[in-house]
PDB file of N, CA and C in Angstrom:
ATOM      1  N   UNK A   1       0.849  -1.160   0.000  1.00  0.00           N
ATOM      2  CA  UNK A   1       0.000   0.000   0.000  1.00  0.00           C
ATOM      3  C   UNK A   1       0.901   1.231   0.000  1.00  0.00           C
ATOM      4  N   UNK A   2       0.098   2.362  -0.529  1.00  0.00           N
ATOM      5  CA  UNK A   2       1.235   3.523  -0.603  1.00  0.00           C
ATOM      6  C   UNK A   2       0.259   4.884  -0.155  1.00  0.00           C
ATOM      7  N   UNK A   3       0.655   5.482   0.769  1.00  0.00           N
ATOM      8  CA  UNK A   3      -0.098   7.318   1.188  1.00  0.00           C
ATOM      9  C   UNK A   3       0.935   8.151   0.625  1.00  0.00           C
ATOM     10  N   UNK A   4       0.449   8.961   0.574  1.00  0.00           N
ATOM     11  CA  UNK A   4       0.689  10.173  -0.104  1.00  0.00           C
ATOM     12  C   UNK A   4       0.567  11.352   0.950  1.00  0.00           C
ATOM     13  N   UNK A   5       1.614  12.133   1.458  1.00  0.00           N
ATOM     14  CA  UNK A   5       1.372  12.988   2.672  1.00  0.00           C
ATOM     15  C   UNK A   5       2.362  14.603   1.621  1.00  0.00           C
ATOM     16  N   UNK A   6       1.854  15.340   2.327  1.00  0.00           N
ATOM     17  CA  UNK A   6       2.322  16.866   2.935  1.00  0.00           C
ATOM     18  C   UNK A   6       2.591  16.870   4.296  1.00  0.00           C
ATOM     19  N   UNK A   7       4.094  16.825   4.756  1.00  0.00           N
ATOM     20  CA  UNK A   7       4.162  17.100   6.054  1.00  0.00           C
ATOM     21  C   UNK A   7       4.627  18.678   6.042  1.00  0.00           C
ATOM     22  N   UNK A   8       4.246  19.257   7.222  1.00  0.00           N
ATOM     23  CA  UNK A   8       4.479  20.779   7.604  1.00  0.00           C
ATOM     24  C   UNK A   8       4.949  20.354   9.065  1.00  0.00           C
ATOM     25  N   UNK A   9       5.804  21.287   9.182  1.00  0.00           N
ATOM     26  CA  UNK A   9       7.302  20.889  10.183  1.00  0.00           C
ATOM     27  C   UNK A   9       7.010  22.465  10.922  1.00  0.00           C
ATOM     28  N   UNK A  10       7.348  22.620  12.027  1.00  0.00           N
ATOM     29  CA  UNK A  10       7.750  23.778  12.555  1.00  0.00           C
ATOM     30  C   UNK A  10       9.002  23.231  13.617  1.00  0.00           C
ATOM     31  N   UNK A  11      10.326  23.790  12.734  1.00  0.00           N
ATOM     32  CA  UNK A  11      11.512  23.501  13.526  1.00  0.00           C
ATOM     33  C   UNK A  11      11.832  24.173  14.762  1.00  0.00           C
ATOM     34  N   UNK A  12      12.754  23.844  15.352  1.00  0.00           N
ATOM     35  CA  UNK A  12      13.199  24.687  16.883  1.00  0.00           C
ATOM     36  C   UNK A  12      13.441  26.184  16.805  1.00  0.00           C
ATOM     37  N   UNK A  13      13.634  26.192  15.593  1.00  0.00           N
ATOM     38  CA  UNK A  13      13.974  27.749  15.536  1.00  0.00           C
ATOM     39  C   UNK A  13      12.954  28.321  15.160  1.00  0.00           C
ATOM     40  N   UNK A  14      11.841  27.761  14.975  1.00  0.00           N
ATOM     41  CA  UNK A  14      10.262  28.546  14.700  1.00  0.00           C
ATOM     42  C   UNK A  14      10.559  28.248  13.153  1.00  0.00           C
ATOM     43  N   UNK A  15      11.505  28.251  12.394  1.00  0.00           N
ATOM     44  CA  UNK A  15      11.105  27.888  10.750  1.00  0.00           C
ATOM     45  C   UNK A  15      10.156  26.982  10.300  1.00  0.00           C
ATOM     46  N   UNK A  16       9.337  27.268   9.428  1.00  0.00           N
ATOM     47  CA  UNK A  16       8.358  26.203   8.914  1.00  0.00           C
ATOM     48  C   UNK A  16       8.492  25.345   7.875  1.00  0.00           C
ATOM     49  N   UNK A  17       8.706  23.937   7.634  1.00  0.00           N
ATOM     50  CA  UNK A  17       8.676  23.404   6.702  1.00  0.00           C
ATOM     51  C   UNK A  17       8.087  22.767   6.178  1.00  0.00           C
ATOM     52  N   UNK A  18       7.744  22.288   4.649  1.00  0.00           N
ATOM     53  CA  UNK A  18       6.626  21.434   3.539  1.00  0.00           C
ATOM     54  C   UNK A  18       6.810  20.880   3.079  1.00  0.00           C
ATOM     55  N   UNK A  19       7.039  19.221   3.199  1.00  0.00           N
ATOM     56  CA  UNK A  19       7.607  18.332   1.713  1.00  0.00           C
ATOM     57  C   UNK A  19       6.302  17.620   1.724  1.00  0.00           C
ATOM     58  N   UNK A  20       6.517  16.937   0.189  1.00  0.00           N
ATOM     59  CA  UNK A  20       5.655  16.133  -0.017  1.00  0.00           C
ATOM     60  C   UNK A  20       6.379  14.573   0.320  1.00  0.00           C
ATOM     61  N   UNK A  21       6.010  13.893   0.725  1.00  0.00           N
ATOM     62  CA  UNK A  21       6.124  12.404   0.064  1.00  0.00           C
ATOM     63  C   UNK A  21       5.658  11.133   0.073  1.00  0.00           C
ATOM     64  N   UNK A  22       5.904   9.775  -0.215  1.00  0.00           N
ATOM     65  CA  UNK A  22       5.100   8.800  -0.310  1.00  0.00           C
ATOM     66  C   UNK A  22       5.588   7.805   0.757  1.00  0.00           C
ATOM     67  N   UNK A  23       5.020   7.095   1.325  1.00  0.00           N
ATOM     68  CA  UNK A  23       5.080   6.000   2.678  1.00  0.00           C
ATOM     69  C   UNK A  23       4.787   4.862   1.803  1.00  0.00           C
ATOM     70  N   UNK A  24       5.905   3.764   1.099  1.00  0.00           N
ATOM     71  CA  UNK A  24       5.403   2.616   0.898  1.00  0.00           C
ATOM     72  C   UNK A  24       4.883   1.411   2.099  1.00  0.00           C
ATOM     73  N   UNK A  25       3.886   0.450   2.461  1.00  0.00           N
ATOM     74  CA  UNK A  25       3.870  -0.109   3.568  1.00  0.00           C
ATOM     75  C   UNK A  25       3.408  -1.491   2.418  1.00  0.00           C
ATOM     76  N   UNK A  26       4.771  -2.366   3.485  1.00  0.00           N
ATOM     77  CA  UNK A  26       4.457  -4.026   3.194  1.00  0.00           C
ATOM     78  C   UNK A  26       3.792  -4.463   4.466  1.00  0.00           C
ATOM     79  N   UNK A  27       3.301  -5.788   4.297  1.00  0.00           N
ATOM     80  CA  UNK A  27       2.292  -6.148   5.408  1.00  0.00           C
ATOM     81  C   UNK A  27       2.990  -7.522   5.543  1.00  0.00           C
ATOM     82  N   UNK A  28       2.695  -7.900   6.652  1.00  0.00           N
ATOM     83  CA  UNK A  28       3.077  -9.652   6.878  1.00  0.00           C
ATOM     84  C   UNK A  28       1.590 -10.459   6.957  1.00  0.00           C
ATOM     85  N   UNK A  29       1.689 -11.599   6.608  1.00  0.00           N
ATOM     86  CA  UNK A  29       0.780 -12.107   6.706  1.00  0.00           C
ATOM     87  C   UNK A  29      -0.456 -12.296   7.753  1.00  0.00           C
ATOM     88  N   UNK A  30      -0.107 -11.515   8.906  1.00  0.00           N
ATOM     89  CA  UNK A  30      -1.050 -11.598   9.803  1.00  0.00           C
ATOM     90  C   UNK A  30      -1.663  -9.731  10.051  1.00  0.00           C
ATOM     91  N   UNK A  31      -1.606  -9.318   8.519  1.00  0.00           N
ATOM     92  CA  UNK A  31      -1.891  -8.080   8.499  1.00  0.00           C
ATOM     93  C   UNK A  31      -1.306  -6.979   8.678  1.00  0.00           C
ATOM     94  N   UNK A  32      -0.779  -7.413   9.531  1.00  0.00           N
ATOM     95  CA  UNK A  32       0.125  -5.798  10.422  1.00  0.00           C
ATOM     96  C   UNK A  32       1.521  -5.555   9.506  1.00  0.00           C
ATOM     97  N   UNK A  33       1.829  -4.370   9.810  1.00  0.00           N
ATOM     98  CA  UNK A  33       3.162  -3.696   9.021  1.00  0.00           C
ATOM     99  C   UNK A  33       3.921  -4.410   9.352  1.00  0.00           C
ATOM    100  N   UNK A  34       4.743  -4.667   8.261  1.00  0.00           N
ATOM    101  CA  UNK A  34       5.842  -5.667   8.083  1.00  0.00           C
ATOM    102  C   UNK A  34       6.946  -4.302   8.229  1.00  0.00           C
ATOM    103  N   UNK A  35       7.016  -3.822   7.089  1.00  0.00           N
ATOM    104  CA  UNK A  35       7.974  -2.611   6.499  1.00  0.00           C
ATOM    105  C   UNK A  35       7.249  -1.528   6.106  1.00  0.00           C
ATOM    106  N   UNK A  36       8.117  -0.165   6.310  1.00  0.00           N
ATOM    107  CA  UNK A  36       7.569   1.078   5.791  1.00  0.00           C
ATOM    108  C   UNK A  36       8.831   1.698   4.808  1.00  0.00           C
ATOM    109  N   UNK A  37       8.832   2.362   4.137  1.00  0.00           N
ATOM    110  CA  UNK A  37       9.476   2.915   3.481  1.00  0.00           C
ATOM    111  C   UNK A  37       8.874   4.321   2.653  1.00  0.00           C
ATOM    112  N   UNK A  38       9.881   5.214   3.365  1.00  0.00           N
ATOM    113  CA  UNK A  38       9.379   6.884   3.405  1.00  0.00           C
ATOM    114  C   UNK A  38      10.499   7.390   1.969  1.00  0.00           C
ATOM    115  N   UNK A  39       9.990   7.966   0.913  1.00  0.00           N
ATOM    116  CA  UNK A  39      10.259   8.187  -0.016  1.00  0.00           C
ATOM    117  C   UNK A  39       9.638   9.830  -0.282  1.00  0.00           C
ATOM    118  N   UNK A  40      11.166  10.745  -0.102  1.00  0.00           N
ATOM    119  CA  UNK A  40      11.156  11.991  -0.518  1.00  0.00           C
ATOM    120  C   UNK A  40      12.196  12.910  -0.930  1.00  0.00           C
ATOM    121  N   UNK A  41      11.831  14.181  -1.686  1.00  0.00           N
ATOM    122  CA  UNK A  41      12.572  14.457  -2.041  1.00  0.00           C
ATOM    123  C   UNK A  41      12.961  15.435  -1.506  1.00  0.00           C
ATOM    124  N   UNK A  42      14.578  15.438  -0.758  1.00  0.00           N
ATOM    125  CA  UNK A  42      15.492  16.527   0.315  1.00  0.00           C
ATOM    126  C   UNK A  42      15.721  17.668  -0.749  1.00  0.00           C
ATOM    127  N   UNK A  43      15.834  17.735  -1.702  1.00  0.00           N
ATOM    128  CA  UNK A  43      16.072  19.780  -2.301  1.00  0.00           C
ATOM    129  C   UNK A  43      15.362  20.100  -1.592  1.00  0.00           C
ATOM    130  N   UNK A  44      13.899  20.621  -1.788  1.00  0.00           N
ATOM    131  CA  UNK A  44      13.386  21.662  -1.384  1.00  0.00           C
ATOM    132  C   UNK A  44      13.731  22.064   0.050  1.00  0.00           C
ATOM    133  N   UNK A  45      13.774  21.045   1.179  1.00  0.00           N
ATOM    134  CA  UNK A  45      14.347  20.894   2.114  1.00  0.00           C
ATOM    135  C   UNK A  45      15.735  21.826   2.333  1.00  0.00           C
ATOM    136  N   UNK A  46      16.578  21.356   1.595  1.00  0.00           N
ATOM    137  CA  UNK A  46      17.668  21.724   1.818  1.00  0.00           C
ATOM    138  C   UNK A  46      17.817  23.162   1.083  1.00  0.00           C
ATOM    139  N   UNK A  47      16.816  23.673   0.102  1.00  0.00           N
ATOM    140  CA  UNK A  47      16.918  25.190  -0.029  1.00  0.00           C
ATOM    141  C   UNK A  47      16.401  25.740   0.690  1.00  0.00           C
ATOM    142  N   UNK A  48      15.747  25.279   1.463  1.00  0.00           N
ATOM    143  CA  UNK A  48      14.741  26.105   2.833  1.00  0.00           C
ATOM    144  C   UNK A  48      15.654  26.086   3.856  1.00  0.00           C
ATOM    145  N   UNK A  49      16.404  25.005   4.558  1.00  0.00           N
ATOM    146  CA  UNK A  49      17.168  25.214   5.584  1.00  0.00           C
ATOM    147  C   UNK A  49      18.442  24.912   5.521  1.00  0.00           C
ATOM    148  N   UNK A  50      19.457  24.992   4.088  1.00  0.00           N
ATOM    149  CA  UNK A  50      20.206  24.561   4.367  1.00  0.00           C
ATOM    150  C   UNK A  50      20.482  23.714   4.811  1.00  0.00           C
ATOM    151  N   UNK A  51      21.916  23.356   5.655  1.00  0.00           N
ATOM    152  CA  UNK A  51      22.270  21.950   6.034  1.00  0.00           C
ATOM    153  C   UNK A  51      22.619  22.510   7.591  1.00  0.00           C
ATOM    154  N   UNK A  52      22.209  23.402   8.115  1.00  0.00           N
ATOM    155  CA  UNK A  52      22.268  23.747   9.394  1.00  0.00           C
ATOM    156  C   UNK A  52      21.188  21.897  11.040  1.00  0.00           C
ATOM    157  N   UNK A  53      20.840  21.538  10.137  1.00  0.00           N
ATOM    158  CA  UNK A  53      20.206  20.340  11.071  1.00  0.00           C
ATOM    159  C   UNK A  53      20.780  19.089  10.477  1.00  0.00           C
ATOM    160  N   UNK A  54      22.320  19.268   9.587  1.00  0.00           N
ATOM    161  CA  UNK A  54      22.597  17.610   9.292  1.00  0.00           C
ATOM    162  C   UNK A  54      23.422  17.571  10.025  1.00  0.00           C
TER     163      UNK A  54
END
């Protein structure tokens, strides 16, 4: 299964941030999350805050 999110961030320093991205989720056979896998893309990120939080 796959969601589709907009997260909005408000960092320590009060900056606000917006990415988009996708959450792949595998399941195990007794339903429940096996694996997740968060898929996005860091530019916009990193023109908004720099690399001041790596």
């Amino acid at each position: 299964m796959t969601a589709y999110f907009i997260y909005h961030w408000v960092l320590k320093d009060g900056s606000r941030v917006s990415f988009e991205c996708v959450d792949v989720f595998e399941f195990a056979a007794n339903g429940l999350i096996d694996k997740m896998i968060i898929i996005y893309d860091t530019h916009p990120i990193r023109s908004t805050v720099g690399d001041k939080y790596a």
